[in-house]
Structure formats: structure tokens, C-alpha cells
C-alpha atoms as a PDB file:
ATOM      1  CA  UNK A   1     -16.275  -3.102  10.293  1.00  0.00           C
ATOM      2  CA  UNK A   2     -13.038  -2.997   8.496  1.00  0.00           C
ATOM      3  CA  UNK A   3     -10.915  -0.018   8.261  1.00  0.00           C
ATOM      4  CA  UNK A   4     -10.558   1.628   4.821  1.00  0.00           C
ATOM      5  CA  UNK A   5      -8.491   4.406   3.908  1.00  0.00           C
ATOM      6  CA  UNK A   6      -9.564   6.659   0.876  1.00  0.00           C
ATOM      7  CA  UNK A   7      -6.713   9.452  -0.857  1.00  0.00           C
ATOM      8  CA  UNK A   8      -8.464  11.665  -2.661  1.00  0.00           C
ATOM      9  CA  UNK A   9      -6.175  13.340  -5.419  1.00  0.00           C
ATOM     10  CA  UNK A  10      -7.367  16.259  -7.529  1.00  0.00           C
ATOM     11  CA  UNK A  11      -6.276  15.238 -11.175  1.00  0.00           C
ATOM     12  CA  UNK A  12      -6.205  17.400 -14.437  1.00  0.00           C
ATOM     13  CA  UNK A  13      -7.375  14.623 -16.643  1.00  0.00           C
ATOM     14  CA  UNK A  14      -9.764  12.107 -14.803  1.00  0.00           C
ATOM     15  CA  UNK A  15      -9.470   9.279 -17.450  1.00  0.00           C
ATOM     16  CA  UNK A  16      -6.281  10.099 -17.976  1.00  0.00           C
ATOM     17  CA  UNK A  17      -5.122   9.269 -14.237  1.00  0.00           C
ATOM     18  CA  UNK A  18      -7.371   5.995 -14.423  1.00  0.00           C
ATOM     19  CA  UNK A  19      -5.630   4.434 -17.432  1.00  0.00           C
ATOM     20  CA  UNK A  20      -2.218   5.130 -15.251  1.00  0.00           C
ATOM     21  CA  UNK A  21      -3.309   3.866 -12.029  1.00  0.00           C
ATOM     22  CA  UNK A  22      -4.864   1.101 -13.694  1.00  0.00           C
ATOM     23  CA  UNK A  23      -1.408   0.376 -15.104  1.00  0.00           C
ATOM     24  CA  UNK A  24       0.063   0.220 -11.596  1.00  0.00           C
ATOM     25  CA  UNK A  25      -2.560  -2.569 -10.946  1.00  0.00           C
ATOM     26  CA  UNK A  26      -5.346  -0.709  -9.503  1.00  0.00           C
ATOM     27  CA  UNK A  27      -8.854  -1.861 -10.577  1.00  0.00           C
ATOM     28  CA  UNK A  28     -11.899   1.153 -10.924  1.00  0.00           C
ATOM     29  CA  UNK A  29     -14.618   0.191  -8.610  1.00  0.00           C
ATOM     30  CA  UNK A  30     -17.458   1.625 -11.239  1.00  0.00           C
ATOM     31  CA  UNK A  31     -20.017   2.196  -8.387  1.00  0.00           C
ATOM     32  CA  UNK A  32     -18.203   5.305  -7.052  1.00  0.00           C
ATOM     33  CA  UNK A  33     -17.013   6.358 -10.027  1.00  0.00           C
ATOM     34  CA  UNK A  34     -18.813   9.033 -12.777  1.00  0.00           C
ATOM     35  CA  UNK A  35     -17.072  11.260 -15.314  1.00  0.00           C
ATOM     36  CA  UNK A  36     -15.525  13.280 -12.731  1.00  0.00           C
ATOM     37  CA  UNK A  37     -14.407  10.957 -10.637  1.00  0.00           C
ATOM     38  CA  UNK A  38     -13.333   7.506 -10.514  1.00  0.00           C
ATOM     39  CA  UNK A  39     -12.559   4.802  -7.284  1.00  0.00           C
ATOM     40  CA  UNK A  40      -9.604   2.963  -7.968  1.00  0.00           C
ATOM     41  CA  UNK A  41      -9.420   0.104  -6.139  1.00  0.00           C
ATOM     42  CA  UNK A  42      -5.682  -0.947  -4.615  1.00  0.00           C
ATOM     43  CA  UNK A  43      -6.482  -3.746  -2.037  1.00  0.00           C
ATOM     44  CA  UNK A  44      -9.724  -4.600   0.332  1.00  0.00           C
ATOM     45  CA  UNK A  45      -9.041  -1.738   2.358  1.00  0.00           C
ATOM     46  CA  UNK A  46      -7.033   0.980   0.323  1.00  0.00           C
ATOM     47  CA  UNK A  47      -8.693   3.231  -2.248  1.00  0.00           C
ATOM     48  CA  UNK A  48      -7.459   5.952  -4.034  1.00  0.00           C
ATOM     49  CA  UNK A  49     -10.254   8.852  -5.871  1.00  0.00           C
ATOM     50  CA  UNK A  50      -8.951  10.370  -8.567  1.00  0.00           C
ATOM     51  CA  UNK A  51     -11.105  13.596  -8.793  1.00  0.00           C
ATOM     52  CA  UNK A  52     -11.595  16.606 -11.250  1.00  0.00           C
ATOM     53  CA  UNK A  53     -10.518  19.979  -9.745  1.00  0.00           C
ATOM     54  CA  UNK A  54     -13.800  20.730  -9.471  1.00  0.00           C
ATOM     55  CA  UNK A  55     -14.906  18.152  -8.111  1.00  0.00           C
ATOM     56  CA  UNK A  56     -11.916  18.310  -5.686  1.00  0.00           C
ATOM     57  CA  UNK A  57     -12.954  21.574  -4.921  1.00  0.00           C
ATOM     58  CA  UNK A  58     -16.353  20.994  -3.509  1.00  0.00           C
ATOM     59  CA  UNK A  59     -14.648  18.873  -0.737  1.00  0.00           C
ATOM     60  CA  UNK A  60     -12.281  21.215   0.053  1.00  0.00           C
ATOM     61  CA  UNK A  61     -11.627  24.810   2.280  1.00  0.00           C
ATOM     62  CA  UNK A  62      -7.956  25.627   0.606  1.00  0.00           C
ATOM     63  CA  UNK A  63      -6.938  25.552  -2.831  1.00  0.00           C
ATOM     64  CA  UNK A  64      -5.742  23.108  -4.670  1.00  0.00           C
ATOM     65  CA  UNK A  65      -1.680  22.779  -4.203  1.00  0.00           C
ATOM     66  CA  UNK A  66       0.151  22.795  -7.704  1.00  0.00           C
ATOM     67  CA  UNK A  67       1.814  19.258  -6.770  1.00  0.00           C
ATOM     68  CA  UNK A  68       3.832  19.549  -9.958  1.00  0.00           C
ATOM     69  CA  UNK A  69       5.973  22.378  -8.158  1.00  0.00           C
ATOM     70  CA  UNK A  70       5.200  21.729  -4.353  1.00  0.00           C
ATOM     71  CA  UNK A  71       4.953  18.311  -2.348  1.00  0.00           C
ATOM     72  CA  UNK A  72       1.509  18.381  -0.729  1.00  0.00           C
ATOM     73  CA  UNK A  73       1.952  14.803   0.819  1.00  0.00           C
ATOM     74  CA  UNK A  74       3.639  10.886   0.445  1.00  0.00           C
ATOM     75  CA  UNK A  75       1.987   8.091  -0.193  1.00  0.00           C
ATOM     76  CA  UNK A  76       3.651   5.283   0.253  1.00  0.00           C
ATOM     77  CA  UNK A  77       2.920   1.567  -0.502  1.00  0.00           C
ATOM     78  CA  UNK A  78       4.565  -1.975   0.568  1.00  0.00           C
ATOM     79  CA  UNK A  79       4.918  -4.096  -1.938  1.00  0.00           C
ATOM     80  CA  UNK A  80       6.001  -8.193  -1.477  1.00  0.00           C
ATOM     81  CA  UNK A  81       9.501  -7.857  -2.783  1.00  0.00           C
ATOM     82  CA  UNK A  82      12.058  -5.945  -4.179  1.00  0.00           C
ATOM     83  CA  UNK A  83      11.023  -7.585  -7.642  1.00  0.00           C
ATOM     84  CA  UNK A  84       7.303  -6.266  -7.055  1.00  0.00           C
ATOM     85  CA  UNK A  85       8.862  -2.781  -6.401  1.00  0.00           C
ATOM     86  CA  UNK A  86      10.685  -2.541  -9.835  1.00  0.00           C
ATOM     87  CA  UNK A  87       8.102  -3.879 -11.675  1.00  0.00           C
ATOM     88  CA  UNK A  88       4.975  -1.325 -10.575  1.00  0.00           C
ATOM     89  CA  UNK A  89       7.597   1.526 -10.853  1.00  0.00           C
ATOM     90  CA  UNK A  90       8.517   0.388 -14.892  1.00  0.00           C
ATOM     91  CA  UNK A  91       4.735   0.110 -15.446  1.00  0.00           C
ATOM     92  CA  UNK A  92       4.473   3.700 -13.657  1.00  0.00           C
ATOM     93  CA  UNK A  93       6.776   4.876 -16.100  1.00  0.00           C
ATOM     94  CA  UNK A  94       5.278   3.446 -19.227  1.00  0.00           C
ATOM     95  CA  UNK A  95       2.237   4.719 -18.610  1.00  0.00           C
ATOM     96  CA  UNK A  96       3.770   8.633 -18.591  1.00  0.00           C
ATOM     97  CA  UNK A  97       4.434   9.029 -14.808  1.00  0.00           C
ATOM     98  CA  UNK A  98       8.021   9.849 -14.142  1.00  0.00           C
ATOM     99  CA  UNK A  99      10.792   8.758 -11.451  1.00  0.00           C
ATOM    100  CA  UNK A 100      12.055  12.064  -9.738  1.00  0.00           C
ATOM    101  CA  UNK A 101      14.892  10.461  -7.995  1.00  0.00           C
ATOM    102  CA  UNK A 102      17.203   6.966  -7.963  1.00  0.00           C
ATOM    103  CA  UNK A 103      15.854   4.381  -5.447  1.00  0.00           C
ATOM    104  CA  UNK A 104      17.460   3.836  -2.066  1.00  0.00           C
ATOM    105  CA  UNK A 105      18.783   1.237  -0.332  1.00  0.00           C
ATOM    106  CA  UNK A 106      18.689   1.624   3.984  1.00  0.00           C
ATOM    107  CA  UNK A 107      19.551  -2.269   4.154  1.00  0.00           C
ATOM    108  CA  UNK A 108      16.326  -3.303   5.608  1.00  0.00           C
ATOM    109  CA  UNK A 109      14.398  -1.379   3.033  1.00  0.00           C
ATOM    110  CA  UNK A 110      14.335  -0.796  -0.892  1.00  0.00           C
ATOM    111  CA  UNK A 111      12.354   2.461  -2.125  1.00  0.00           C
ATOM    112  CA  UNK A 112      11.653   4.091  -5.209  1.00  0.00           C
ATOM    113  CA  UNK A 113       9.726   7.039  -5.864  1.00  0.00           C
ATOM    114  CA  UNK A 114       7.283   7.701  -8.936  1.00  0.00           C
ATOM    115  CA  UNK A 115       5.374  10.515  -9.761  1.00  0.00           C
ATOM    116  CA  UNK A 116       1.897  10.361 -11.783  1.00  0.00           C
ATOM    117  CA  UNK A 117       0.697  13.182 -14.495  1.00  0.00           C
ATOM    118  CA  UNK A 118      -0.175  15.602 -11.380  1.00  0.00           C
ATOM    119  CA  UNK A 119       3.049  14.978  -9.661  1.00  0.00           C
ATOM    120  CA  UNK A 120       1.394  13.414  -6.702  1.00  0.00           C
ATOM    121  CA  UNK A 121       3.854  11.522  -5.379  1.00  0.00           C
ATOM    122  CA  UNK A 122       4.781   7.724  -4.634  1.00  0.00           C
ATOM    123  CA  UNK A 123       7.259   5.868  -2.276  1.00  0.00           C
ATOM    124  CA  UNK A 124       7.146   2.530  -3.405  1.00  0.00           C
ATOM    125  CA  UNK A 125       9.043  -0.096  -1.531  1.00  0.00           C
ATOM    126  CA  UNK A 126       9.917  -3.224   0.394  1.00  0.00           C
ATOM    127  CA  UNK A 127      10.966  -3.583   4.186  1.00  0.00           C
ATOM    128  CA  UNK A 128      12.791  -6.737   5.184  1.00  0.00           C
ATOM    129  CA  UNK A 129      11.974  -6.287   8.889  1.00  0.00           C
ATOM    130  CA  UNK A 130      14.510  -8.914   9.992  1.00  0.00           C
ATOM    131  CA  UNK A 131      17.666  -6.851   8.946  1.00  0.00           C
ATOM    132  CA  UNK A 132      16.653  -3.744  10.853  1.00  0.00           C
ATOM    133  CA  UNK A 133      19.286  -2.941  12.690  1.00  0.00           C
ATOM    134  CA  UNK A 134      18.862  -4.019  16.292  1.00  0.00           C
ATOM    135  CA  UNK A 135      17.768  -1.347  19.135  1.00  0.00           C
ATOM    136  CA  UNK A 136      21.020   0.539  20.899  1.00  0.00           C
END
């Protein structure tokens, strides 16, 4: 079987959250979606659930951080190029979501950060392994 990884993200606004992750370039898988929750679909193996509070909350044993004020996690996704970077980050930003700080540059590896309507939080970047800097 292949490994999958599902985030599950408590949202304010399901639809919302779809129309901006489906700006990014995810595609909603409509079989595990309903009106308080929807599968968005990032690669064969990567799936993000954008769920109501409520629904969030029947899943849960702690409450719901406020990820507008507090970090609760990073999510971070490699993308093919530096160009590939930029480009999901200026549709992320389009679509509402903001950029909480400027991208950096380690060399090896380009990242920028977005945030969506919730604040849940993004790295987005792109590793060029062969200019890591050698083992001391």
C-alpha cells in the first residue's frame, strides 16, 4: 500500500479555504468531502482536510489553537524550482492568504512562507541538494 499523509486543519470558512487551496493548485477529491469538510487533493500521496471547527472538534481531545495568534505547526512543501516557489506563493496571496515574512536564501535552499485565512502556516520552497555544504 502506499503511504499517504492527511493534515487536517480546522478552518472558519470551509468553502472559503477550498477556493484558496484550490488556488495553490490543490484539486477537492469530492468523495471525502461534504459541507463541512472538504479533501483537497495535493499529490498521490499528500492530502490536506480542511474542516469546520466543529467538525474539527469531534476528532479532537484539546481545543482548537487560535493559529492566527499562536503557531500550532509547519507545513512545508518542495516544490521543482525556485520559479514554482514564487509562483504558488503570488497565487497564495491573490487568493487573500498573506506572506508573514521575506523569503530566505541558505544557498542550497529558497523558502517562503504564506499564511492562509486561519493563519495555518506554509514553508514553501526549493532545495538544490548539490550545493549543500559538504560534511566537516
Amino acid at each position: 500500500m502506499n503511504k499517504q499523509i492527511f493534515i487536517n486543519l480546522a478552518v472558519s470558512d470551509v468553502d472559503k479555504s477550498m477556493e484558496f487551496y484550490t488556488a495553490l493548485g490543490f484539486s477537492n477529491n469530492p468523495q471525502f468531502s461534504d459541507e463541512s469538510g472538504k479533501c483537497m487533493v495535493w499529490s498521490e500521496s499528500i492530502f490536506v482536510m480542511l474542516l469546520s471547527h466543529d467538525k474539527f472538534s469531534s476528532f479532537a481531545t484539546k481545543p482548537i489553537a487560535d493559529t492566527k495568534k499562536t503557531l500550532a505547526g509547519l507545513f512545508s512543501v518542495s516544490m521543482e524550482n525556485i520559479e514554482a516557489v514564487n509562483t504558488m506563493v503570488e497565487k497564495g496571496l491573490k487568493a487573500g492568504g498573506t506572506e508573514p515574512t521575506e523569503m530566505k536564501d541558505y544557498g542550497f535552499m529558497q523558502q517562503r512562507n504564506k499564511e492562509d485565512f486561519d493563519g495555518h502556516t506554509w514553508e514553501i520552497f526549493y532545495m538544490d541538494i548539490t550545493k549543500f555544504p559538504p560534511q566537516q
